[in-house]
C-alpha atoms as a PDB file:
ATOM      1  CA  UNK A   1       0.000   0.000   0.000  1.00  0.00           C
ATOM      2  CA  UNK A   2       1.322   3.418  -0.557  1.00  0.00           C
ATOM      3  CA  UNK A   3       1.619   5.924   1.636  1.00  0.00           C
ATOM      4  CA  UNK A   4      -0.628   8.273   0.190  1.00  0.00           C
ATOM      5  CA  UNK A   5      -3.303   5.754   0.070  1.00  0.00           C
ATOM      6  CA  UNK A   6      -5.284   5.287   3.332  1.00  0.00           C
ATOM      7  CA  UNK A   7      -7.739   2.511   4.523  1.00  0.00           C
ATOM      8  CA  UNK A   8     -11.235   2.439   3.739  1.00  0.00           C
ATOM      9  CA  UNK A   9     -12.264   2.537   7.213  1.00  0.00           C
ATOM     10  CA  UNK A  10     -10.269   5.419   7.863  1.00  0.00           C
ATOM     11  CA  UNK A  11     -11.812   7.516   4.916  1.00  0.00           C
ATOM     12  CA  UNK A  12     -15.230   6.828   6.244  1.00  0.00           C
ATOM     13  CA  UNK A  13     -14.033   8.207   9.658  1.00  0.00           C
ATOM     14  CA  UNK A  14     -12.583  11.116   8.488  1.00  0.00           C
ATOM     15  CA  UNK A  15     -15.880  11.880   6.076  1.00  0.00           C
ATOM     16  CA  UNK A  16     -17.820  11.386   9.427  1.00  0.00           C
ATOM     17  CA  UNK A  17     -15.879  13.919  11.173  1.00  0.00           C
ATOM     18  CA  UNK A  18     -16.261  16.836   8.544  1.00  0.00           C
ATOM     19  CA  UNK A  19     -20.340  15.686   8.360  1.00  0.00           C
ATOM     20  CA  UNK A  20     -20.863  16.338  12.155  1.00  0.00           C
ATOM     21  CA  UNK A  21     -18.373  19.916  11.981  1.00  0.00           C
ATOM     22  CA  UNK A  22     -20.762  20.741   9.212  1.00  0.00           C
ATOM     23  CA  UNK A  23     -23.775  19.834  10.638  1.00  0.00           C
ATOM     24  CA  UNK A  24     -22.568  21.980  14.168  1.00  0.00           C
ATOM     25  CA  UNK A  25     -21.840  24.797  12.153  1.00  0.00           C
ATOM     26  CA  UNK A  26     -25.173  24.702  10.879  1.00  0.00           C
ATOM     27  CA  UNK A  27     -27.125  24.337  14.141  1.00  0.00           C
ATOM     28  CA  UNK A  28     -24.697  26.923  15.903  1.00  0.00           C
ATOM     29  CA  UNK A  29     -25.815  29.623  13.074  1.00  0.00           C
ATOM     30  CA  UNK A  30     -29.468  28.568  13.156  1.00  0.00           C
ATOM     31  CA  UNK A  31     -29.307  28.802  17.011  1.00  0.00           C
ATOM     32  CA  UNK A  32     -27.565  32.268  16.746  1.00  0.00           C
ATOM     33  CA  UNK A  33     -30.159  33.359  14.134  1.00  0.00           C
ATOM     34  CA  UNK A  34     -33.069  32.421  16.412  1.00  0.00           C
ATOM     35  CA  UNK A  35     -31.296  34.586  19.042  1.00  0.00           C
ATOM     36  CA  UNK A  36     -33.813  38.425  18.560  1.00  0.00           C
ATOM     37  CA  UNK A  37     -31.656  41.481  19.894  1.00  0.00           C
ATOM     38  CA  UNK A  38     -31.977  44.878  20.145  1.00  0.00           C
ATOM     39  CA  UNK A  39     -29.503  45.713  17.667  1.00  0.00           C
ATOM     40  CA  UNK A  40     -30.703  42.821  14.997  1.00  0.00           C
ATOM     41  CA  UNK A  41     -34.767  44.241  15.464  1.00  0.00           C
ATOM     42  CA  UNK A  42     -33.099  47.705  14.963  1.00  0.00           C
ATOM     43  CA  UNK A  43     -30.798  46.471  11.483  1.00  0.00           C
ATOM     44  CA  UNK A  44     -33.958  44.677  10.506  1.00  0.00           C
ATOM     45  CA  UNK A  45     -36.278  48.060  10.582  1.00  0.00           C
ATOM     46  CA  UNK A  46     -33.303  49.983   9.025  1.00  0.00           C
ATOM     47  CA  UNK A  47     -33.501  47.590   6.005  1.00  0.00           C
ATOM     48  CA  UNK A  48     -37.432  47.581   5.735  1.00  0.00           C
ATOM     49  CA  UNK A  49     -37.188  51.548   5.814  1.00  0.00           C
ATOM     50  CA  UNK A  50     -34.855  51.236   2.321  1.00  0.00           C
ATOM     51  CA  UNK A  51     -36.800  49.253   0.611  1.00  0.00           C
ATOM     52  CA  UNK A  52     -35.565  45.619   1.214  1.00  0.00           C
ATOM     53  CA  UNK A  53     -38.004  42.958   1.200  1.00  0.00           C
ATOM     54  CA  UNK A  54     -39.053  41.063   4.626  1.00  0.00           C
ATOM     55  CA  UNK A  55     -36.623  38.003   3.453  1.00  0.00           C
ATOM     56  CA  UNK A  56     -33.730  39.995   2.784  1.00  0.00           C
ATOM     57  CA  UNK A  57     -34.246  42.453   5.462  1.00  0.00           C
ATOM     58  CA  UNK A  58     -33.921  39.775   8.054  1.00  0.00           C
ATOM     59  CA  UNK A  59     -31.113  38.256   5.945  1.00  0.00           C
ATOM     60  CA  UNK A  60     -29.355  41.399   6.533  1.00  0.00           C
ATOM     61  CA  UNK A  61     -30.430  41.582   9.813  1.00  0.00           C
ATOM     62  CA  UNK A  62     -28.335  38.165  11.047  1.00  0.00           C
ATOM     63  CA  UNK A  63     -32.460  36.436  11.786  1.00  0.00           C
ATOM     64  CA  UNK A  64     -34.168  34.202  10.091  1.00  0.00           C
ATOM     65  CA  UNK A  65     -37.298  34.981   9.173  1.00  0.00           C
ATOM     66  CA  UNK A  66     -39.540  32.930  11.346  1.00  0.00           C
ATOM     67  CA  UNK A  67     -37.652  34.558  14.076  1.00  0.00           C
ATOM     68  CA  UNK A  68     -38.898  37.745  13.039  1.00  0.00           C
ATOM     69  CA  UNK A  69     -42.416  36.519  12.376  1.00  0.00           C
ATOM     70  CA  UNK A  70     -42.718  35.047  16.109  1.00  0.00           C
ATOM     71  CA  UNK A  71     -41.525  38.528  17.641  1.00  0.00           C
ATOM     72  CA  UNK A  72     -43.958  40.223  15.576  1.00  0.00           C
ATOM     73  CA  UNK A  73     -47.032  38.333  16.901  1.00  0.00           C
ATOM     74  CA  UNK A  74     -45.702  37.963  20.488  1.00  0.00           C
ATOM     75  CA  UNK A  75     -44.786  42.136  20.210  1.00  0.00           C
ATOM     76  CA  UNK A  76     -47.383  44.787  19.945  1.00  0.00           C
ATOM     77  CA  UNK A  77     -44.791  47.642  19.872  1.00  0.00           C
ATOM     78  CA  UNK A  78     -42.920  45.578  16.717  1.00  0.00           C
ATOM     79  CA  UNK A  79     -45.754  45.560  14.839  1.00  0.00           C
ATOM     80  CA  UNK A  80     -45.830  49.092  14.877  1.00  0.00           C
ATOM     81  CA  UNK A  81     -42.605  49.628  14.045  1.00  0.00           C
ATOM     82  CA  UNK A  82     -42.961  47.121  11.217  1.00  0.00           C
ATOM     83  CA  UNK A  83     -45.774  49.093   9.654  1.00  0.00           C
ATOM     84  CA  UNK A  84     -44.060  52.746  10.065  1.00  0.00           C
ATOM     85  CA  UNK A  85     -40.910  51.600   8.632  1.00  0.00           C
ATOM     86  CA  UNK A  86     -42.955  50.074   5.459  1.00  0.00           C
ATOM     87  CA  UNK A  87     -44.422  53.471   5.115  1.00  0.00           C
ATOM     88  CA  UNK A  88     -41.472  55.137   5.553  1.00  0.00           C
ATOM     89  CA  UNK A  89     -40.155  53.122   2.556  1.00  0.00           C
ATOM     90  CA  UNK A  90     -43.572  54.288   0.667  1.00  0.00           C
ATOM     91  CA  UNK A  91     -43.215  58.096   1.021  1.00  0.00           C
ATOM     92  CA  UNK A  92     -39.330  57.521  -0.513  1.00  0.00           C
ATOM     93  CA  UNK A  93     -40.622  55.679  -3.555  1.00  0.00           C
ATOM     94  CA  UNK A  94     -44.223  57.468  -4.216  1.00  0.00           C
ATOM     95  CA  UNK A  95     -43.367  61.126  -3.451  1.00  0.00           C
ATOM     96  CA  UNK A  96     -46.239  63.046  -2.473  1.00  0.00           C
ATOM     97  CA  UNK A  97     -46.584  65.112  -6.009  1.00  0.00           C
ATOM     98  CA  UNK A  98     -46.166  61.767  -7.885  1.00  0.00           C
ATOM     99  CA  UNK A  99     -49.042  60.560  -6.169  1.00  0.00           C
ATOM    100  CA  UNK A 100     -51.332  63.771  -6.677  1.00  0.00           C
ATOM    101  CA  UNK A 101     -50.409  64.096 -10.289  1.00  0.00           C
ATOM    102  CA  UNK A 102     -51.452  59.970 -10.865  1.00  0.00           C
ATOM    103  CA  UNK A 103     -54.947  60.409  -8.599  1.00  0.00           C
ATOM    104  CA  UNK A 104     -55.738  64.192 -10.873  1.00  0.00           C
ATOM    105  CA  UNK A 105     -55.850  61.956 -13.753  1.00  0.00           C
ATOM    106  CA  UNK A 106     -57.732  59.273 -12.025  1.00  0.00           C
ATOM    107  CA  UNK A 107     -60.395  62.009 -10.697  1.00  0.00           C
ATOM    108  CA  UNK A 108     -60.420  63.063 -14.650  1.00  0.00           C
ATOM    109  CA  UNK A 109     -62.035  59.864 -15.110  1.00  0.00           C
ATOM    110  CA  UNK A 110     -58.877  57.690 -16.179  1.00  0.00           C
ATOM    111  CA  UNK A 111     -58.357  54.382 -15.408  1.00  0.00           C
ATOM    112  CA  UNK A 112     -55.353  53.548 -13.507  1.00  0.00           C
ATOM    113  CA  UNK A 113     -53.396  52.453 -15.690  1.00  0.00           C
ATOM    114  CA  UNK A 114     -54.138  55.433 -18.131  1.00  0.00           C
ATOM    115  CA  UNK A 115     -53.125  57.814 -15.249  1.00  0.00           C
ATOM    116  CA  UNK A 116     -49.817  56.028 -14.805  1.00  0.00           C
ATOM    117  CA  UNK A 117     -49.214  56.726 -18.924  1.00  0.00           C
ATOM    118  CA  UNK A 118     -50.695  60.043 -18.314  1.00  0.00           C
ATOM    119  CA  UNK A 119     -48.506  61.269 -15.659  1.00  0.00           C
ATOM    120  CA  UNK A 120     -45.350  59.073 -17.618  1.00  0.00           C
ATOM    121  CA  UNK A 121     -45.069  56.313 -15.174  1.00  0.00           C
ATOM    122  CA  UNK A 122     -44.123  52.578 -15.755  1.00  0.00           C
ATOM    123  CA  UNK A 123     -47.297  50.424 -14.836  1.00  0.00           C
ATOM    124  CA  UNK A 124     -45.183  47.934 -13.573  1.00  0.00           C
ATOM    125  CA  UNK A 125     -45.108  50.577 -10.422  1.00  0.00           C
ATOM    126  CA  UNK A 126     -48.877  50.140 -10.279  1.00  0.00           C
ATOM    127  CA  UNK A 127     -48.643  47.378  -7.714  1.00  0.00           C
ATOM    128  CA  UNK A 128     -46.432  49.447  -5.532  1.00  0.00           C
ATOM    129  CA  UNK A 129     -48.972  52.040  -5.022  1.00  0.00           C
ATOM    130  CA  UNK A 130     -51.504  49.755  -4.328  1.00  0.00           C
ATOM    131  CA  UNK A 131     -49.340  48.515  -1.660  1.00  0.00           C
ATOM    132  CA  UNK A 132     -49.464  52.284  -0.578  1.00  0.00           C
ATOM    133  CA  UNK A 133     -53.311  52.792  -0.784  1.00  0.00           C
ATOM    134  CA  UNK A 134     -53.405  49.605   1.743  1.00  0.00           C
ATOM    135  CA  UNK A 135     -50.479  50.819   4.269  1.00  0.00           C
ATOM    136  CA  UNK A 136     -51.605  54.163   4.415  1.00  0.00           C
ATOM    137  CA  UNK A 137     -54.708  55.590   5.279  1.00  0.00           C
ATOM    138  CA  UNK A 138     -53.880  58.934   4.671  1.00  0.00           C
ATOM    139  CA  UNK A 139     -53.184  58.547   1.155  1.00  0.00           C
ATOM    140  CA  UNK A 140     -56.283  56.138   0.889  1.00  0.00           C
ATOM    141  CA  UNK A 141     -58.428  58.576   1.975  1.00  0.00           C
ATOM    142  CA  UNK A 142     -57.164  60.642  -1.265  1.00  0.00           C
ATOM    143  CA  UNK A 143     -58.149  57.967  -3.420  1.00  0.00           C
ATOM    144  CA  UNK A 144     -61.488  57.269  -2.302  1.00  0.00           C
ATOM    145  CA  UNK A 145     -62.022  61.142  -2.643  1.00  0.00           C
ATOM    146  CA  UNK A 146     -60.268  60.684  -6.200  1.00  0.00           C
ATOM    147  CA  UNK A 147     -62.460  58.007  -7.373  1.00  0.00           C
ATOM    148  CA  UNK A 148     -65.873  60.172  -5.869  1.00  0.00           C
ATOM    149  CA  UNK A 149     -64.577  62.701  -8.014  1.00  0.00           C
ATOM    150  CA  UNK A 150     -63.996  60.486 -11.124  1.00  0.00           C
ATOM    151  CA  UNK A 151     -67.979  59.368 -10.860  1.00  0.00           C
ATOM    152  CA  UNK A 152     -68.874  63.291 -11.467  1.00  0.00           C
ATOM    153  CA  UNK A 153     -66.869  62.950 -14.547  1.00  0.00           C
ATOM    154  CA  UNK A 154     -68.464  59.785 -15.753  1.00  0.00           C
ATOM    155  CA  UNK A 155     -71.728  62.111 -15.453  1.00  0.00           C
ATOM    156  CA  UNK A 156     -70.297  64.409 -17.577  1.00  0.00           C
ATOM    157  CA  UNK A 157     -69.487  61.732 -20.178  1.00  0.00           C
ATOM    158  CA  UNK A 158     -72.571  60.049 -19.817  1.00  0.00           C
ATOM    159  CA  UNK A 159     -74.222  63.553 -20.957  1.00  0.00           C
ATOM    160  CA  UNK A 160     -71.768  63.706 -24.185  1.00  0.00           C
ATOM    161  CA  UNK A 161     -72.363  60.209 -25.289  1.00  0.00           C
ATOM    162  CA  UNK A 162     -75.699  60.183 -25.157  1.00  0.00           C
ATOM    163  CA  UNK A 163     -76.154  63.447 -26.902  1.00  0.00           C
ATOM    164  CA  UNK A 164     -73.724  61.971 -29.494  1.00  0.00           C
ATOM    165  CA  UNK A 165     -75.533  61.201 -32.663  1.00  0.00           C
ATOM    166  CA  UNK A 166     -72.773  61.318 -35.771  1.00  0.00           C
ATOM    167  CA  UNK A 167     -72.477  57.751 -36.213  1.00  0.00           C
ATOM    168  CA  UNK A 168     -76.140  56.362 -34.931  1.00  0.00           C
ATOM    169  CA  UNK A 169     -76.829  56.089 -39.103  1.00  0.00           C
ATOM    170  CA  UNK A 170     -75.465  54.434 -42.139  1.00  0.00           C
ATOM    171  CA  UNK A 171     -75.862  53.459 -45.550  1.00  0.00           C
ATOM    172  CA  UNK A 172     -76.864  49.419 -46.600  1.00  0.00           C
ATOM    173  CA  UNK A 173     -75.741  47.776 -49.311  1.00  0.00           C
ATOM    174  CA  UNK A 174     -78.692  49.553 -51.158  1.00  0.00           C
ATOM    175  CA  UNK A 175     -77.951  52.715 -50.556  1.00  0.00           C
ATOM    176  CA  UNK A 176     -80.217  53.225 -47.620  1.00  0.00           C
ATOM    177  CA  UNK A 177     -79.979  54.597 -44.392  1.00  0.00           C
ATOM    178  CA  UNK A 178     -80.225  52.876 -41.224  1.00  0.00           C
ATOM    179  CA  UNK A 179     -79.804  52.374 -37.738  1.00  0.00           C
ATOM    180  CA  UNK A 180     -76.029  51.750 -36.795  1.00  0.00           C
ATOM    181  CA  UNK A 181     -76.601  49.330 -33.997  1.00  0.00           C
ATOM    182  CA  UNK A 182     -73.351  48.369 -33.429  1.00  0.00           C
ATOM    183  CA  UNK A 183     -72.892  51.847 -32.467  1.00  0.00           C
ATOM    184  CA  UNK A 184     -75.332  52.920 -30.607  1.00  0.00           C
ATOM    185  CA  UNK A 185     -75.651  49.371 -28.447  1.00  0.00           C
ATOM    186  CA  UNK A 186     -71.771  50.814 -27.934  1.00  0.00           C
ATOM    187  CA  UNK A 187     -72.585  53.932 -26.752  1.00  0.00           C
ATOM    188  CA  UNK A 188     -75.307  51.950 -24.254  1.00  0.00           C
ATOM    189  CA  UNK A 189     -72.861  49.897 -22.384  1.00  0.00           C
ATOM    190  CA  UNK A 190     -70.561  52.882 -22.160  1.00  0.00           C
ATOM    191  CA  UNK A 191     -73.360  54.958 -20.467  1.00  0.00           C
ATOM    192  CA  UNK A 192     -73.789  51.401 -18.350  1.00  0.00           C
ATOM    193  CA  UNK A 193     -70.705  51.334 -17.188  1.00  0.00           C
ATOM    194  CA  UNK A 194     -70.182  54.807 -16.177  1.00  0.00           C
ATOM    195  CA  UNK A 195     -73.194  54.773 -14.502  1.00  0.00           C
ATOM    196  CA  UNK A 196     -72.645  51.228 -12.564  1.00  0.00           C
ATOM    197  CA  UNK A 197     -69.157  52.383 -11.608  1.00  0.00           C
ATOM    198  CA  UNK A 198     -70.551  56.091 -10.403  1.00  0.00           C
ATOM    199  CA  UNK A 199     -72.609  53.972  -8.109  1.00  0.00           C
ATOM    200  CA  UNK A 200     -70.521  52.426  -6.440  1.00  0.00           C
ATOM    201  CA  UNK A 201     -67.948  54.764  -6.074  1.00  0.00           C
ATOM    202  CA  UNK A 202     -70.429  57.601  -4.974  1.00  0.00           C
ATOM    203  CA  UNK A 203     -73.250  55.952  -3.609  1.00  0.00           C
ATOM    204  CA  UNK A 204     -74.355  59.134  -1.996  1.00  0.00           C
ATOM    205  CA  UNK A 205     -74.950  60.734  -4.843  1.00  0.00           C
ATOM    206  CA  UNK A 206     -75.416  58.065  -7.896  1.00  0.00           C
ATOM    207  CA  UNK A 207     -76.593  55.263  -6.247  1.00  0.00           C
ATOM    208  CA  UNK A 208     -80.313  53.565  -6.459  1.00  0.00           C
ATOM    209  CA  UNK A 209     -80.981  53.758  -2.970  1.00  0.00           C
ATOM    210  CA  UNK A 210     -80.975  57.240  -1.230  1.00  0.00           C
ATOM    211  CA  UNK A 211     -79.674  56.797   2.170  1.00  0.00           C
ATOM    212  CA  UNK A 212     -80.671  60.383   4.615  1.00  0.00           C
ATOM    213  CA  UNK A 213     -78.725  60.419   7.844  1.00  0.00           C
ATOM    214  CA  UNK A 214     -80.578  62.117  10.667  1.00  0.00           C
ATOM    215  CA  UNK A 215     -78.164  64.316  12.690  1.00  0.00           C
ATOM    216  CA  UNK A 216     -80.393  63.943  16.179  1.00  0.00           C
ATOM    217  CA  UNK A 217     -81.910  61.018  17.994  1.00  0.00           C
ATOM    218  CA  UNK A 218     -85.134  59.783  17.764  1.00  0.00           C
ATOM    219  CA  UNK A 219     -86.732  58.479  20.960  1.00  0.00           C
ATOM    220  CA  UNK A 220     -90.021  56.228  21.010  1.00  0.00           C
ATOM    221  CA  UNK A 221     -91.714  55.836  24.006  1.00  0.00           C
ATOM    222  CA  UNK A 222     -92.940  52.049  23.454  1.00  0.00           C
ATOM    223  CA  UNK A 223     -95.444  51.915  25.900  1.00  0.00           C
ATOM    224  CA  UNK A 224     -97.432  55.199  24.742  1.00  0.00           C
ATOM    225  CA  UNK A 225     -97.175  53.528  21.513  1.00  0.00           C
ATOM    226  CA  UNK A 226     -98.585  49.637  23.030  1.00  0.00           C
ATOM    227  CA  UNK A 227    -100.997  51.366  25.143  1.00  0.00           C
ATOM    228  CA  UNK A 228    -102.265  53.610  21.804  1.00  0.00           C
ATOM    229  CA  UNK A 229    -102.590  50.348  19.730  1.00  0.00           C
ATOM    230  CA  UNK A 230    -104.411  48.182  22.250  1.00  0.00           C
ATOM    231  CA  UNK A 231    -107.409  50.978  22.966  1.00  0.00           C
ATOM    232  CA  UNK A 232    -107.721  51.157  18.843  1.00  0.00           C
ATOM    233  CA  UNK A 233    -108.172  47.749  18.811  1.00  0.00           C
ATOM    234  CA  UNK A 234    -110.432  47.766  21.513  1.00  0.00           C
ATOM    235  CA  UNK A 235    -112.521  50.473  20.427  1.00  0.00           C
ATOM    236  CA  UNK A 236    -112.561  48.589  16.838  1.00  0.00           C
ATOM    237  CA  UNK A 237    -113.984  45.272  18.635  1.00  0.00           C
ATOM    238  CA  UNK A 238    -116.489  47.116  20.722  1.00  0.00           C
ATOM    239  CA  UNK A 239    -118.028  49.160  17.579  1.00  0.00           C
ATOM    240  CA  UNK A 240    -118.507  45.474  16.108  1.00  0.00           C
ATOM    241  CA  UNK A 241    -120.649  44.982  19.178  1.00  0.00           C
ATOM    242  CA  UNK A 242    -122.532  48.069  18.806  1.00  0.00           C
ATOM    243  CA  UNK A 243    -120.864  50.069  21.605  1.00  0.00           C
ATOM    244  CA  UNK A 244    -119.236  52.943  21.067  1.00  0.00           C
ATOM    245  CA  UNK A 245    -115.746  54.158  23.186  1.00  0.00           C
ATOM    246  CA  UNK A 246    -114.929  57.367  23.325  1.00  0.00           C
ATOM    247  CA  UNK A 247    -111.064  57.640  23.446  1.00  0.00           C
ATOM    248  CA  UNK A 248    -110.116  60.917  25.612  1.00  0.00           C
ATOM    249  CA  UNK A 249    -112.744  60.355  28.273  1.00  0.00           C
ATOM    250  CA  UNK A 250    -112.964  56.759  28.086  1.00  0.00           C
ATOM    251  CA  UNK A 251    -116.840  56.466  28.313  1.00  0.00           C
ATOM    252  CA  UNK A 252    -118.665  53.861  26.171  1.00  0.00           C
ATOM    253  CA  UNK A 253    -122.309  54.716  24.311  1.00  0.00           C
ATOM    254  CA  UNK A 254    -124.576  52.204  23.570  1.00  0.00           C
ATOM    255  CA  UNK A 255    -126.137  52.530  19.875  1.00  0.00           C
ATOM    256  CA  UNK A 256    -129.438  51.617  18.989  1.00  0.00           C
END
């Protein structure tokens, strides 16, 4: 045998040897990562607040995820946290003009996505501020007022189309004119559709059902209002009889 050559046994030993260092290298660091500090929690909001995803914020952080997901539920205060740094994040990648440039168009009566093409925005952002309108009430508040303000539009355009009559003719293969009805059953589910979405978005004003809120309180004295009922009913049995009751003083009169 040479010397370089070693026994079979003796390989398998020392292949054992480097498994288990391995393998305590990797429970030492998944032991330390489990470990939540001060300083970690702190590296791990720094990194949400730039823009890193939860993943790779704990990453950076030195925690594994799940670690960060059990302090968040056993930690009011870190949830908190977790949501301020998120919007923190927000306000650096939607400035506040961006965002009131995107919701004028929107209040114009453009979609979304025609707003972000509007105001020269990639759509692939769109998704992002969603993720803003959810995190932020503030701003959500704007949009809801935004998309109130787009159903007055879709009034306006409802107006425009229906006065629209250019195209509601044509000629046949004859020569004669007639209906366009491609056209003008267009122009109907436009007018639908503006006036479904004003609906919803302003019920207030556009929906079917009117709802009136009463500024003051109403208060019904339920026994007034038993005691009312049961003489009426009563008086109604007792005029079957031939009897007559007189409801203030209370007397009854016999008719003949």
């Amino acid at each position: 045998m040479a010397k370089s050559e070693k026994p079979e046994h003796a390989i398998r030993v020392t292949r054992k040897k480097a498994s288990n260092k391995r393998k305590k290298g990797r429970v030492g660091l998944t032991k330390e990562r489990q470990t939540m500090t001060s300083k970690r929690w702190d590296d791990f909001i720094a990194a949400i607040s730039n823009g890193l995803t939860y993943k790779d914020a704990a990453h950076a952080a030195g925690i594994s995820s799940m670690t960060v997901d059990a302090y968040l539920i056993s930690n009011v205060s870190a949830a908190g946290q977790y949501r301020d740094a998120q919007l923190v994040w927000n306000r650096r990648e939607w400035p506040m003009d961006q965002i009131q440039d995107v919701l004028a168009e929107i209040s114009l009566g453009k979609t979304v996505r025609q707003a972000f093409d509007a105001v020269g925005i990639d759509r692939a952002r769109i998704g992002s501020l969603y993720r803003v309108f959810l995190q932020d009430k503030a701003i959500r508040k704007l949009y809801d007022e935004a998309r109130e303000m787009q159903a007055e539009s879709y009034a306006d355009d409802i107006i425009d189309i229906s006065d629209e009559t250019i195209n509601d003719w044509t000629t046949n293969g004859q020569g004669n004119e007639v209906a366009n009805h491609e056209v003008i059953n267009r122009s109907r589910l436009r007018v639908d559709s503006r006036k479904w979405l004003s609906g919803r978005w302003a019920p207030r004003r556009f929906g079917d059902n009117k709802h009136v809120d009463f500024g003051g309180s109403i208060d019904v004295n339920h026994a007034a209002v038993l005691t009312g009922g049961r003489k009426r009913i009563e008086k109604l049995h007792a005029e079957r009889k031939g009897v007559t009751i007189e409801n203030d003083s209370g007397r009854v009169v016999i008719n003949e």
